[in-house]
Protein backbone atom coordinates (compact mmCIF):
# COMPACT_ATOMS: atom_id res chain seq x y z
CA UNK A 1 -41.32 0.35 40.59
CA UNK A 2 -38.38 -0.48 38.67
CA UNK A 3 -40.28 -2.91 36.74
CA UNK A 4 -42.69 -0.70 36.25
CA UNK A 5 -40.70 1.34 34.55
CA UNK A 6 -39.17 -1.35 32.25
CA UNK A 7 -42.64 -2.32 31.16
CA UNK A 8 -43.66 1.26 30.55
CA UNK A 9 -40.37 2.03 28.22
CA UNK A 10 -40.96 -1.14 26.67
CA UNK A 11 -44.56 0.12 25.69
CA UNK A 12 -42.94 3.16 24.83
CA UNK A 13 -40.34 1.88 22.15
CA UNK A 14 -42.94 -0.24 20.65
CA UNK A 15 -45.57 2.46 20.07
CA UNK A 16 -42.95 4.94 18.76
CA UNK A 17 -42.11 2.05 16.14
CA UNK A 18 -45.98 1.32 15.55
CA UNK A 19 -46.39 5.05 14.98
CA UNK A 20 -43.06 5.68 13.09
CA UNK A 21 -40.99 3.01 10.77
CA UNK A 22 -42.90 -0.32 11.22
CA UNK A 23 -46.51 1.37 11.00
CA UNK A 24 -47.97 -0.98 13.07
CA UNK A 25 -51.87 -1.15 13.47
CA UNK A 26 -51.63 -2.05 17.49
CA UNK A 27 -48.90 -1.44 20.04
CA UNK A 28 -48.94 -3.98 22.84
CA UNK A 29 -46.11 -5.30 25.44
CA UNK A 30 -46.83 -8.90 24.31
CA UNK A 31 -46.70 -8.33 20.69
CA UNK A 32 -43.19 -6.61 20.60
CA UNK A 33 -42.24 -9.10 22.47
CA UNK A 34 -43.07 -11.58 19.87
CA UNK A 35 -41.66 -9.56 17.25
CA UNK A 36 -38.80 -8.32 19.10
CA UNK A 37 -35.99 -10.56 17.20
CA UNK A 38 -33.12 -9.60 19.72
CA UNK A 39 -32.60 -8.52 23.76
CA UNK A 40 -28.88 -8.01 24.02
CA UNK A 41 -25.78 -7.32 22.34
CA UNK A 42 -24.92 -11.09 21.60
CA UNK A 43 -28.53 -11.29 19.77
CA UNK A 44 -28.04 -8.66 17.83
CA UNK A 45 -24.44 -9.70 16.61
CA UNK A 46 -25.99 -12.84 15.67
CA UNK A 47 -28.54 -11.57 13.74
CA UNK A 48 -26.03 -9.79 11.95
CA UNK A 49 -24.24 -12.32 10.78
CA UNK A 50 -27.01 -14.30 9.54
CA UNK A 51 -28.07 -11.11 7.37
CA UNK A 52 -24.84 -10.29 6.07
CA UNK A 53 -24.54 -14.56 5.53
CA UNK A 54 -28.11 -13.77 3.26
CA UNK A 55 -26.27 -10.88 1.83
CA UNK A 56 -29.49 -9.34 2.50
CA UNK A 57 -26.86 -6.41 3.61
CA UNK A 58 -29.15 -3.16 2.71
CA UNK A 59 -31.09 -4.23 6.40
CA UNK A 60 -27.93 -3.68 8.33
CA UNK A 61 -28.97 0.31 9.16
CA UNK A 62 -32.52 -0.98 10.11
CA UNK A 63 -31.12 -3.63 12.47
CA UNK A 64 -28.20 -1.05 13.61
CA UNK A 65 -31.55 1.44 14.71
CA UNK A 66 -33.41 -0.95 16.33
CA UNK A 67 -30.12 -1.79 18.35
CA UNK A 68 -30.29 1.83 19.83
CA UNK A 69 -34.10 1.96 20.25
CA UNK A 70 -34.06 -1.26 22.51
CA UNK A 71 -31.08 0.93 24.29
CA UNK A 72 -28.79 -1.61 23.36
CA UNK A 73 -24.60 -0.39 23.61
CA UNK A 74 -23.21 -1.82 20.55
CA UNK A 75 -19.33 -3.27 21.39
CA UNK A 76 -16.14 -3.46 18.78
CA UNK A 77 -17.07 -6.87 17.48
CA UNK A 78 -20.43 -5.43 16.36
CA UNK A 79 -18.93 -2.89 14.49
CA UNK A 80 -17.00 -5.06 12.85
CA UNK A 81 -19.56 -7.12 11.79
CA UNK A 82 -21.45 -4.44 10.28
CA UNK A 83 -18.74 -2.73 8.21
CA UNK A 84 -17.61 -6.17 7.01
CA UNK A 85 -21.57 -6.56 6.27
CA UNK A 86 -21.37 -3.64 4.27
CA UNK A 87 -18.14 -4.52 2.54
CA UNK A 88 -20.00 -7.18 0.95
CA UNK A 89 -22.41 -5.33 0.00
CA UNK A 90 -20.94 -2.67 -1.25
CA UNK A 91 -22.78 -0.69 0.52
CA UNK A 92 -20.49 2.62 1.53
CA UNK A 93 -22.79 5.46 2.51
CA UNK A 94 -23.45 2.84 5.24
CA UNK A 95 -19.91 1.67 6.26
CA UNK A 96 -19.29 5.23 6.82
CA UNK A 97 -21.83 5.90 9.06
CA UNK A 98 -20.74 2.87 10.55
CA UNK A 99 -17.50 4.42 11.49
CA UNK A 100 -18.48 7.77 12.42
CA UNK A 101 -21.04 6.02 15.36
CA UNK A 102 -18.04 4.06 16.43
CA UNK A 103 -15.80 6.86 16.92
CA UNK A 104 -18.48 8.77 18.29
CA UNK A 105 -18.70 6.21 21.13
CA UNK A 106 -15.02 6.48 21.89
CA UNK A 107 -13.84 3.30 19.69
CA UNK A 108 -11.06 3.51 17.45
CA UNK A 109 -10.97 1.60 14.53
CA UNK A 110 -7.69 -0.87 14.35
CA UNK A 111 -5.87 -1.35 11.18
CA UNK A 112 -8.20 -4.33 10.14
CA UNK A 113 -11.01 -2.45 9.91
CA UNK A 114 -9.42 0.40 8.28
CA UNK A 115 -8.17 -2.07 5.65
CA UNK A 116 -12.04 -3.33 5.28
CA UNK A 117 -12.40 0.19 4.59
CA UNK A 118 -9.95 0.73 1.93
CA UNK A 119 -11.12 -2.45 0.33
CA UNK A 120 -14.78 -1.08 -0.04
CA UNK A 121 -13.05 2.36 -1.26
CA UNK A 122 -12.31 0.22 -3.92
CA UNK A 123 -14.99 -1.90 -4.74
CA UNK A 124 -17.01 1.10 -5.25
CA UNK A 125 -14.15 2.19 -7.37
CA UNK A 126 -13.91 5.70 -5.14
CA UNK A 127 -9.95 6.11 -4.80
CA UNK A 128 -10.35 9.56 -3.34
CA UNK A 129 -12.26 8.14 -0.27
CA UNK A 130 -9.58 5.42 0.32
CA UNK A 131 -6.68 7.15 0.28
CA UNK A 132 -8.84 9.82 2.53
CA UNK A 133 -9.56 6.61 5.00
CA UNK A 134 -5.18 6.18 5.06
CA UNK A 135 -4.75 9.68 5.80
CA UNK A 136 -7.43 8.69 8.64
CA UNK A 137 -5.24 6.40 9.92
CA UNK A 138 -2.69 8.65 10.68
CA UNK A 139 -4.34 11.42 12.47
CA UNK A 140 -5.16 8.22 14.96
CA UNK A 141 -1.93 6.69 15.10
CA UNK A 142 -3.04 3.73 13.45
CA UNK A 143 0.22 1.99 12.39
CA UNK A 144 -0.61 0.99 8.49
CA UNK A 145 0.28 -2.85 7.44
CA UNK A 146 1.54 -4.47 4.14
CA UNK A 147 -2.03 -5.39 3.80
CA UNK A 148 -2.63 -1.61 4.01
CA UNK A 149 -0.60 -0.86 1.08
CA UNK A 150 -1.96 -3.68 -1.19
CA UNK A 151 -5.53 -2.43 -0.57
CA UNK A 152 -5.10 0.31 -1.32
CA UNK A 153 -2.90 0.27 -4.36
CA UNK A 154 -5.70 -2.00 -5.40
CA UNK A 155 -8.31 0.98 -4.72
CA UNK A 156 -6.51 3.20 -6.69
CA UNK A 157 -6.15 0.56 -9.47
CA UNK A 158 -10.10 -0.15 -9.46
CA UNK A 159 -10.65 3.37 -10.39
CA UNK A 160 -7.85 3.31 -13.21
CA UNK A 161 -5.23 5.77 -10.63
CA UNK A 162 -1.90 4.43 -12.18
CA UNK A 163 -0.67 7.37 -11.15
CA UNK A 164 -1.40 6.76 -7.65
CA UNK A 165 -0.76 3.38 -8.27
CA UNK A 166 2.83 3.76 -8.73
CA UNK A 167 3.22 6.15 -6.05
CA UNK A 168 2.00 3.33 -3.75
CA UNK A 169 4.68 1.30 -5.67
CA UNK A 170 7.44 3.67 -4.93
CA UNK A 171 6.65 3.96 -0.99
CA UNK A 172 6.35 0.60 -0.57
CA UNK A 173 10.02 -0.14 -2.63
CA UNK A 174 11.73 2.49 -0.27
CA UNK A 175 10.06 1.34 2.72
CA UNK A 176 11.97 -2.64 1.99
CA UNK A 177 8.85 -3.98 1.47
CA UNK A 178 8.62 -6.48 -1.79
CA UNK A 179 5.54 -6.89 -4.16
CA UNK A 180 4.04 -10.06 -4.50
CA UNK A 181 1.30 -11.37 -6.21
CA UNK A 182 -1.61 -8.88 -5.68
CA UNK A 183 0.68 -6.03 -6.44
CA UNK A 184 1.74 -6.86 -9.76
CA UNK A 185 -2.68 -7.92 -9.94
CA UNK A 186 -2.94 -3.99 -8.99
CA UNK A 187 -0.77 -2.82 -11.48
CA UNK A 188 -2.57 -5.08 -14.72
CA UNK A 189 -5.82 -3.87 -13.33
CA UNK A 190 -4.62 -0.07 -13.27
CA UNK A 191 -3.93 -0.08 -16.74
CA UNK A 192 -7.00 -1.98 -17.93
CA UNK A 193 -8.92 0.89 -15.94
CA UNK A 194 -7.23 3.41 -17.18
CA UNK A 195 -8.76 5.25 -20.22
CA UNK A 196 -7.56 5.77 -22.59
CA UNK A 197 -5.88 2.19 -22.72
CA UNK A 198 -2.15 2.70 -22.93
CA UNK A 199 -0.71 1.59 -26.11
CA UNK A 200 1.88 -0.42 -23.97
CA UNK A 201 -0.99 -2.62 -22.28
CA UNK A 202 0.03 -6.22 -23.52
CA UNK A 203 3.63 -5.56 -23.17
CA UNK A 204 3.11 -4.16 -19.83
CA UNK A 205 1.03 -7.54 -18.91
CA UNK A 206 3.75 -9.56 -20.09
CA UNK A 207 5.65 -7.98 -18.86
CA UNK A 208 4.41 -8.26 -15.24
CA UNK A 209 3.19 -11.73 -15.10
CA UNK A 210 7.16 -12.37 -15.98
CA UNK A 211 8.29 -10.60 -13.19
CA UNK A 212 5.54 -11.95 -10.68
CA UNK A 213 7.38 -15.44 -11.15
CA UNK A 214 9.98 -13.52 -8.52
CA UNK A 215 7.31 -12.72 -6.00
CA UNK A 216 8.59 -13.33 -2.30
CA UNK A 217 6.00 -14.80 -0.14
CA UNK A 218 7.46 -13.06 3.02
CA UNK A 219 5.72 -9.96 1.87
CA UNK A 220 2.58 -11.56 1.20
CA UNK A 221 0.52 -10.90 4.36
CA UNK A 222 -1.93 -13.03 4.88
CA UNK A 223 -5.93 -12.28 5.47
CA UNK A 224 -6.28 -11.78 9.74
CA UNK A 225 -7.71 -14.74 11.55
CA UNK A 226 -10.51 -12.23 12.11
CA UNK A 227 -11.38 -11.80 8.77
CA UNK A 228 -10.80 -15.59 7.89
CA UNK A 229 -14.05 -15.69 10.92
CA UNK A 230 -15.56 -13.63 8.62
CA UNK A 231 -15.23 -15.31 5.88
CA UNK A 232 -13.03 -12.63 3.93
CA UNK A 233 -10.51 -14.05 1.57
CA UNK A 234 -7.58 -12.35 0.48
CA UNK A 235 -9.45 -12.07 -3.37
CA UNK A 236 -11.98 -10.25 -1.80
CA UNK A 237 -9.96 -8.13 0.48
CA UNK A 238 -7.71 -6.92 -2.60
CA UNK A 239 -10.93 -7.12 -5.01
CA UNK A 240 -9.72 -9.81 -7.58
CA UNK A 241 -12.21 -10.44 -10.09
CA UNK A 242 -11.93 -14.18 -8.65
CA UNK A 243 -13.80 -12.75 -5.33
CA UNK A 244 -16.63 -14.02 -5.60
CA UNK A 245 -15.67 -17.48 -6.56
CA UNK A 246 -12.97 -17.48 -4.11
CA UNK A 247 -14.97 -20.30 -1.84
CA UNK A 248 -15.54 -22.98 -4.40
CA UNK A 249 -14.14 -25.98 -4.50
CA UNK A 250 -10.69 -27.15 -5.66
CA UNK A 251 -10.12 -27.44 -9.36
CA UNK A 252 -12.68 -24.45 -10.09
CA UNK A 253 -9.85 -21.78 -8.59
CA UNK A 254 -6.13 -22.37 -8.87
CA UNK A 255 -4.56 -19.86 -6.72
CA UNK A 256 -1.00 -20.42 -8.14
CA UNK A 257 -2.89 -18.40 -11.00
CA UNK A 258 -3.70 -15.26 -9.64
CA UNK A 259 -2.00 -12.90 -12.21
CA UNK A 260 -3.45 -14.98 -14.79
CA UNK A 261 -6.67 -14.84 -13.15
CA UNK A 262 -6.45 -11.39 -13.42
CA UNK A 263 -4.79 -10.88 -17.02
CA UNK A 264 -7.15 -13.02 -18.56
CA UNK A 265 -9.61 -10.95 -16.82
CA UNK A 266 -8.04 -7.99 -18.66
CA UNK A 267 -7.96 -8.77 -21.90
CA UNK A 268 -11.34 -10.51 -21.51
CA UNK A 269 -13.20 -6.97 -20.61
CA UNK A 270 -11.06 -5.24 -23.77
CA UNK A 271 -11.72 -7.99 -26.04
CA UNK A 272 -7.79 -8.40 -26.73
CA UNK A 273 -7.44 -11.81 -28.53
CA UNK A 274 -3.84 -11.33 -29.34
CA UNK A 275 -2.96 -10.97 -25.83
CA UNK A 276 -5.46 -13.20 -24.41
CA UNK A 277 -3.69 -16.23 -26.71
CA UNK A 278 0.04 -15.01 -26.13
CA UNK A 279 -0.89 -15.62 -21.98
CA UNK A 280 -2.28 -19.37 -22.94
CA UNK A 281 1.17 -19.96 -24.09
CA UNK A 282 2.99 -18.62 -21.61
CA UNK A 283 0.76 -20.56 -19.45
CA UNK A 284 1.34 -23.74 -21.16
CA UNK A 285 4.97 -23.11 -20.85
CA UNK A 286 4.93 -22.82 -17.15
CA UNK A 287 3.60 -25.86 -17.22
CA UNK A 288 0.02 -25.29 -15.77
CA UNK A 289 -3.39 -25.67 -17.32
CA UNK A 290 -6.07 -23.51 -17.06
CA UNK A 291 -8.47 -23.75 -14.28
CA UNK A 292 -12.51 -22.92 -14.83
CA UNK A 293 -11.92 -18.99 -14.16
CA UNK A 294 -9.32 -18.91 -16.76
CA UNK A 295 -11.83 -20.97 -19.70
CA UNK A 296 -14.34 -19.05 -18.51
CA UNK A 297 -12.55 -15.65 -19.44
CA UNK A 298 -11.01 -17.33 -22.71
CA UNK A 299 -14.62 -18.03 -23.82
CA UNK A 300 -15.66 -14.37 -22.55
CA UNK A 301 -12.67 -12.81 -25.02
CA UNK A 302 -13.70 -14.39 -28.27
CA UNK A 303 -17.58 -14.04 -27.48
CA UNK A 304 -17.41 -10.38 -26.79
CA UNK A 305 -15.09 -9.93 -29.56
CA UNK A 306 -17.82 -11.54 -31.75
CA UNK A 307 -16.29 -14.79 -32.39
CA UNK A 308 -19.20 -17.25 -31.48
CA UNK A 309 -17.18 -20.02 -33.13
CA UNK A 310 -14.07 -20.20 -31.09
CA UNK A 311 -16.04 -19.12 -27.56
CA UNK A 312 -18.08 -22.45 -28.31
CA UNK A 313 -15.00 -24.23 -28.93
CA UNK A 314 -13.71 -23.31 -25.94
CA UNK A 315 -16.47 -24.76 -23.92
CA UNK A 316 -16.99 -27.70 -26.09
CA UNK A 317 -13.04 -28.30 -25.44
CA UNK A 318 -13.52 -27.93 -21.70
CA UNK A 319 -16.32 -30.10 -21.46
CA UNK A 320 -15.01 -33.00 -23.59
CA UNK A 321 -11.70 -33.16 -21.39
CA UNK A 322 -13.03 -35.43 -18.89
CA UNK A 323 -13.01 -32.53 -16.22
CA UNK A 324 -15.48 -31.65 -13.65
CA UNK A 325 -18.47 -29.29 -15.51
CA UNK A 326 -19.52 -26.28 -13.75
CA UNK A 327 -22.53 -24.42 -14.37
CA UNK A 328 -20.59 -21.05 -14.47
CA UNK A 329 -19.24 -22.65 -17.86
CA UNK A 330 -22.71 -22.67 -19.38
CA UNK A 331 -23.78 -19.23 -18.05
CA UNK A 332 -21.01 -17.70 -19.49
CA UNK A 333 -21.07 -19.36 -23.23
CA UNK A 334 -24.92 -18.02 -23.06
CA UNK A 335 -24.17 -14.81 -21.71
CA UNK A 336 -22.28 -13.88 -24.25
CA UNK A 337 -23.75 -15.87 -27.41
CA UNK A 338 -26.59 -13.47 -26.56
CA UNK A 339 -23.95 -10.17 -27.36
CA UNK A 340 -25.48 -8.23 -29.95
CA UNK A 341 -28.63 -10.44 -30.12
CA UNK A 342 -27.63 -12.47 -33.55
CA UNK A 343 -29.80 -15.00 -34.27
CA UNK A 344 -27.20 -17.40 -34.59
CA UNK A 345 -26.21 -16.25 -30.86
CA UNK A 346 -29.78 -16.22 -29.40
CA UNK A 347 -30.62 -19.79 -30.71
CA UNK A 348 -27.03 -21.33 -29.93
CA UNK A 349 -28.09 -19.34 -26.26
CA UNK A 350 -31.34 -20.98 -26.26
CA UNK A 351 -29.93 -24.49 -27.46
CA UNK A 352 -27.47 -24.36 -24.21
CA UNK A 353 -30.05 -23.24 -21.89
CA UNK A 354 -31.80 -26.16 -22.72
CA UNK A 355 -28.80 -28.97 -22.53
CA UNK A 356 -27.59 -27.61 -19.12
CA UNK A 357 -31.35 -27.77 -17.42
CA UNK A 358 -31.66 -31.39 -18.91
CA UNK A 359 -28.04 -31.93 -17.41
CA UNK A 360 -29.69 -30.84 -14.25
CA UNK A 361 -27.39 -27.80 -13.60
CA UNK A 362 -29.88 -25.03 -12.26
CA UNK A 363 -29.35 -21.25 -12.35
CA UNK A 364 -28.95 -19.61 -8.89
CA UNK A 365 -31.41 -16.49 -8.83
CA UNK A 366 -28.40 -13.94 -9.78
CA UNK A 367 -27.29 -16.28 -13.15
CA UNK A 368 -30.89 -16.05 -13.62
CA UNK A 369 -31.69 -12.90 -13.28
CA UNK A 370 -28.24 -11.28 -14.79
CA UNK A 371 -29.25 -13.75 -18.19
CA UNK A 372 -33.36 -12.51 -18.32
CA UNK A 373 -31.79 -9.07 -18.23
CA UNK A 374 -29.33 -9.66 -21.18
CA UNK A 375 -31.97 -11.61 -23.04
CA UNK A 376 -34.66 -9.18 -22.78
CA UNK A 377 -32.65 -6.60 -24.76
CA UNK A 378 -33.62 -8.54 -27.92
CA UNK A 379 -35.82 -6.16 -29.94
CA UNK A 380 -36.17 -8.42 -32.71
CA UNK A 381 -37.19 -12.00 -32.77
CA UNK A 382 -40.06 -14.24 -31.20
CA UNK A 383 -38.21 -13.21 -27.97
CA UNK A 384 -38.18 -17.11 -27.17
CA UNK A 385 -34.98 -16.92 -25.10
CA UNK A 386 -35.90 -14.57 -22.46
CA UNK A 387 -39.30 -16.33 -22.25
CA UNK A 388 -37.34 -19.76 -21.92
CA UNK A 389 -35.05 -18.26 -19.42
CA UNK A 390 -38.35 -16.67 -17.33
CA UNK A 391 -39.85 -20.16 -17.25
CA UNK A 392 -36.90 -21.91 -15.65
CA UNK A 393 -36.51 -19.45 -13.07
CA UNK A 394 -40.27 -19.62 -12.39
CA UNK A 395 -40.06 -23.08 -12.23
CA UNK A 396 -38.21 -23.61 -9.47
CA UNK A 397 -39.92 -20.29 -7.81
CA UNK A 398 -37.27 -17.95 -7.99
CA UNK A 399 -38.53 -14.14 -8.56
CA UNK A 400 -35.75 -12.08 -10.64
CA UNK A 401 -34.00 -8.74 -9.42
CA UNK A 402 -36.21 -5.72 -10.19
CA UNK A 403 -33.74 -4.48 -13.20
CA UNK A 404 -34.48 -7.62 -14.55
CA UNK A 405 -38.49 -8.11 -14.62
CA UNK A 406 -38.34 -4.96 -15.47
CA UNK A 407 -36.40 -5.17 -18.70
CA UNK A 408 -38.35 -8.49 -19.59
CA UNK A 409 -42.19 -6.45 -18.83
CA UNK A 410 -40.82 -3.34 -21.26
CA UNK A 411 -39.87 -6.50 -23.63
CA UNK A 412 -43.00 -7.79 -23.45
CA UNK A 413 -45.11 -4.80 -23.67
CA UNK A 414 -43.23 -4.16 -27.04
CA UNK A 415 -43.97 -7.07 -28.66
CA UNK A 416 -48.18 -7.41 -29.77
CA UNK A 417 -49.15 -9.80 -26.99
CA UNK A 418 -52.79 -9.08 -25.69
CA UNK A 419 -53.26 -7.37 -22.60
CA UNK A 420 -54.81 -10.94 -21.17
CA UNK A 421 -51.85 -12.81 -22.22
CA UNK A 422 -51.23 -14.79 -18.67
CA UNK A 423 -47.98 -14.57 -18.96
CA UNK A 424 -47.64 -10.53 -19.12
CA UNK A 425 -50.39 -10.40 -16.61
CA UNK A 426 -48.44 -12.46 -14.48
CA UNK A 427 -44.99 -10.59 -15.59
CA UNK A 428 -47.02 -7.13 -14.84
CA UNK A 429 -48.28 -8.02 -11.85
CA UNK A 430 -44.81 -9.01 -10.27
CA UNK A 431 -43.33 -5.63 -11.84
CA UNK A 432 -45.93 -3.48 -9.75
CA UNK A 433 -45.39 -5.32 -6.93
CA UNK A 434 -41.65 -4.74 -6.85
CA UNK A 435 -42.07 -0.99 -7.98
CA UNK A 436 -44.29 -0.28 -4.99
CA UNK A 437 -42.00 -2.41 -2.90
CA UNK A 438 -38.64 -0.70 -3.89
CA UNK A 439 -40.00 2.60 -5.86
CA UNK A 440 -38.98 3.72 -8.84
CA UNK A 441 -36.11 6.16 -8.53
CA UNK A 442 -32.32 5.91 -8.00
CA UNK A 443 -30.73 3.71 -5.06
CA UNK A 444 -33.36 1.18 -5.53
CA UNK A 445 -32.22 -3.07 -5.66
């Protein structure tokens, strides 16, 4: 009998999801059996993982439903997984209804995960939510770390809070707790966020990479083994704008740089030159050279600023010096010769593409797709770069994000190309695809 009933609420779940979310033509014992991708909690934390390791992170909430169809009691770990699944993803609607199901099932979150939550607070630049997840953690007793603090004074700094930021500052100074590294990285990024700019911005920078020099590592609070599982580094916890190159190889990321990493950053995204130049100095002085982050946001300053010379320079410098090329290099020197859509910057982009596919560096499919969507904003012009660009990617049969196809279809479709033209029809077909895929309104990929 009690079989019985295990095959009959088997049949059960799998009709309700033939009927309901998976539409399903035929329910049948043996086919969700087939198509049943996990039995138990271990299964399921795997699976997991291996999405969040795809970054494929906007399946979590299916996965996390299908859990409690199958009746499966998710533990700790699995809640851990999936907020740190949604932390890279930057997914927060999600992490939150992450947390409220774990409470709900009597589990308290520990300090780690409330500091996973912080750091997503701020990588969707929402301070109010963060410092609403700290005043969280007391109303559970959850004892806050030096980790704690530096998350979320870097929160509060993503969304330009110097006020707060100081305030976090202040606590921290009266509580005997010293700032290192990603404090003074909090503080630079406050006032780049802030707007208006403070008038005070490059002395301030100076100001603070001079005083980092004092930093005490004692305060410096390493990532948790748990999170080093996970694969979290402590650019990504504090969201450095070296996160996501944090696991590349030696040379590419010096981490002796980190408030250069981040002041070049700076004055990279407000086009200060003067700034920018007066940091290469004091960098020289200290006696270190600039890794590839740091040329990268060099080249970055005087492209955005409009100075296609000196950004080429840059790279030409870089890749003459007998050091190891990276791909990022090229991306960026065509990213932004492509600023305002010059001629003289769209060929020199176009010029570049072609040396670093005949070098044999290849675009992943986000360098691809992030450099069809800058290219396609060229309203005059044969349009030859974005074309160029659309043919390497299809080449080596990787489709672009939706913003991206997109952007190169309303390209096309301006330009007098007949309707039969294989490559719009191609181009067109791929756009409806996606748009019946993903839809058309807000939230889509």
């Amino acid at each position: 009998m009690r079989l019985l009933l295990q095959s009959l609420a088997r049949q059960h779940r799998s009709l309700v999801r033939v009927l309901g979310r998976r539409n399903f033509a035929v329910a049948a014992t043996e086919e969700y059996a087939k198509r049943n991708y996990a039995n138990n909690v271990a299964e399921y934390n795997t699976v997991i993982g291996s999405i969040t390791a795809q970054r494929r992170n906007f399946l979590l909430r299916d996965v996390y439903e299908d859990m409690m169809l199958d009746g499966v009691q998710p533990t700790r770990d699995t809640f851990h997984s999936l907020i740190v699944g949604t932390m890279k993803g930057a997914r927060l609607q999600d992490a939150f209804y992450f947390n409220d199901q774990m409470k709900s099932m009597g589990l308290v979150p520990d300090v780690n995960l409330y500091n996973i939550l912080i750091s997503l607070c701020g990588k969707c630049k929402n301070a109010d939510q963060a410092i609403r997840v700290f005043e969280e953690m007391k109303i559970y007793e959850v004892k806050p770390t030096v980790q704690t603090y530096v998350c979320l004074l870097n929160a509060c700094a993503a969304a330009g809070r110097s006020d707060r930021v100081y305030a976090i500052i202040r606590d921290m100074t009266a509580a005997g707790l010293g700032l290192n590294e990603y404090c003074y990285a909090g503080l630079i990024t406050a006032l780049k966020n802030k707007r208006p700019v403070p008038d005070d911005f490059a002395t301030k920078v100076i100001e603070y990479v001079e005083r980092s020099r004092e930093w005490s590592s004692v305060e410096a609070a390493p990532v948790s083994a748990e999170n080093l599982m996970m694969r979290i580094s402590e650019e990504e916890m504090y969201n450095m704008p070296t996160a996501e190159y944090s696991h590349r190889r030696a040379g590419f990321l010096n981490r002796q740089l980190t408030l250069y990493h981040v002041a070049f950053h700076a004055c990279a995204e407000l086009k200060n030159i003067a700034l920018m130049e007066t940091l290469l100095e004091m960098l020289h002085k200290d006696g270190k050279f600039p890794d590839v982050f740091i040329v990268m946001q060099v080249m970055r300053c005087y492209l955005h600023s409009g100075d296609i010379d000196r950004g080429l320079k840059t790279f030409e410098d870089y890749m003459n010096s007998g050091k190891a090329p990276a791909i990022e290099l090229y991306v960026t020197l065509v990213e932004g010769a492509m600023v305002g859509h010059t001629p003289k910057g769209m060929q020199l982009a176009q010029d570049k593409l072609v040396e670093m596919n005949n070098r044999s560096f290849f675009l992943s499919p986000k360098m691809g797709s992030d450099l069809l969507l800058a290219a396609s904003g060229e309203k005059t012009g044969g349009y030859t770069t974005a074309n160029y660009i659309w043919d390497l990617m299809q080449a080596r049969n990787m489709p672009p994000s939706l913003p991206a196809v997109e952007a190169y279809y309303k390209g096309l479709k301006d330009r007098e190309i007949p309707e039969d033209d294989p490559r719009l029809v191609l181009v067109s077909r791929m756009y409806d695809n996606f748009r019946a895929r993903f839809g058309t309104g807000p939230g889509r990929p």
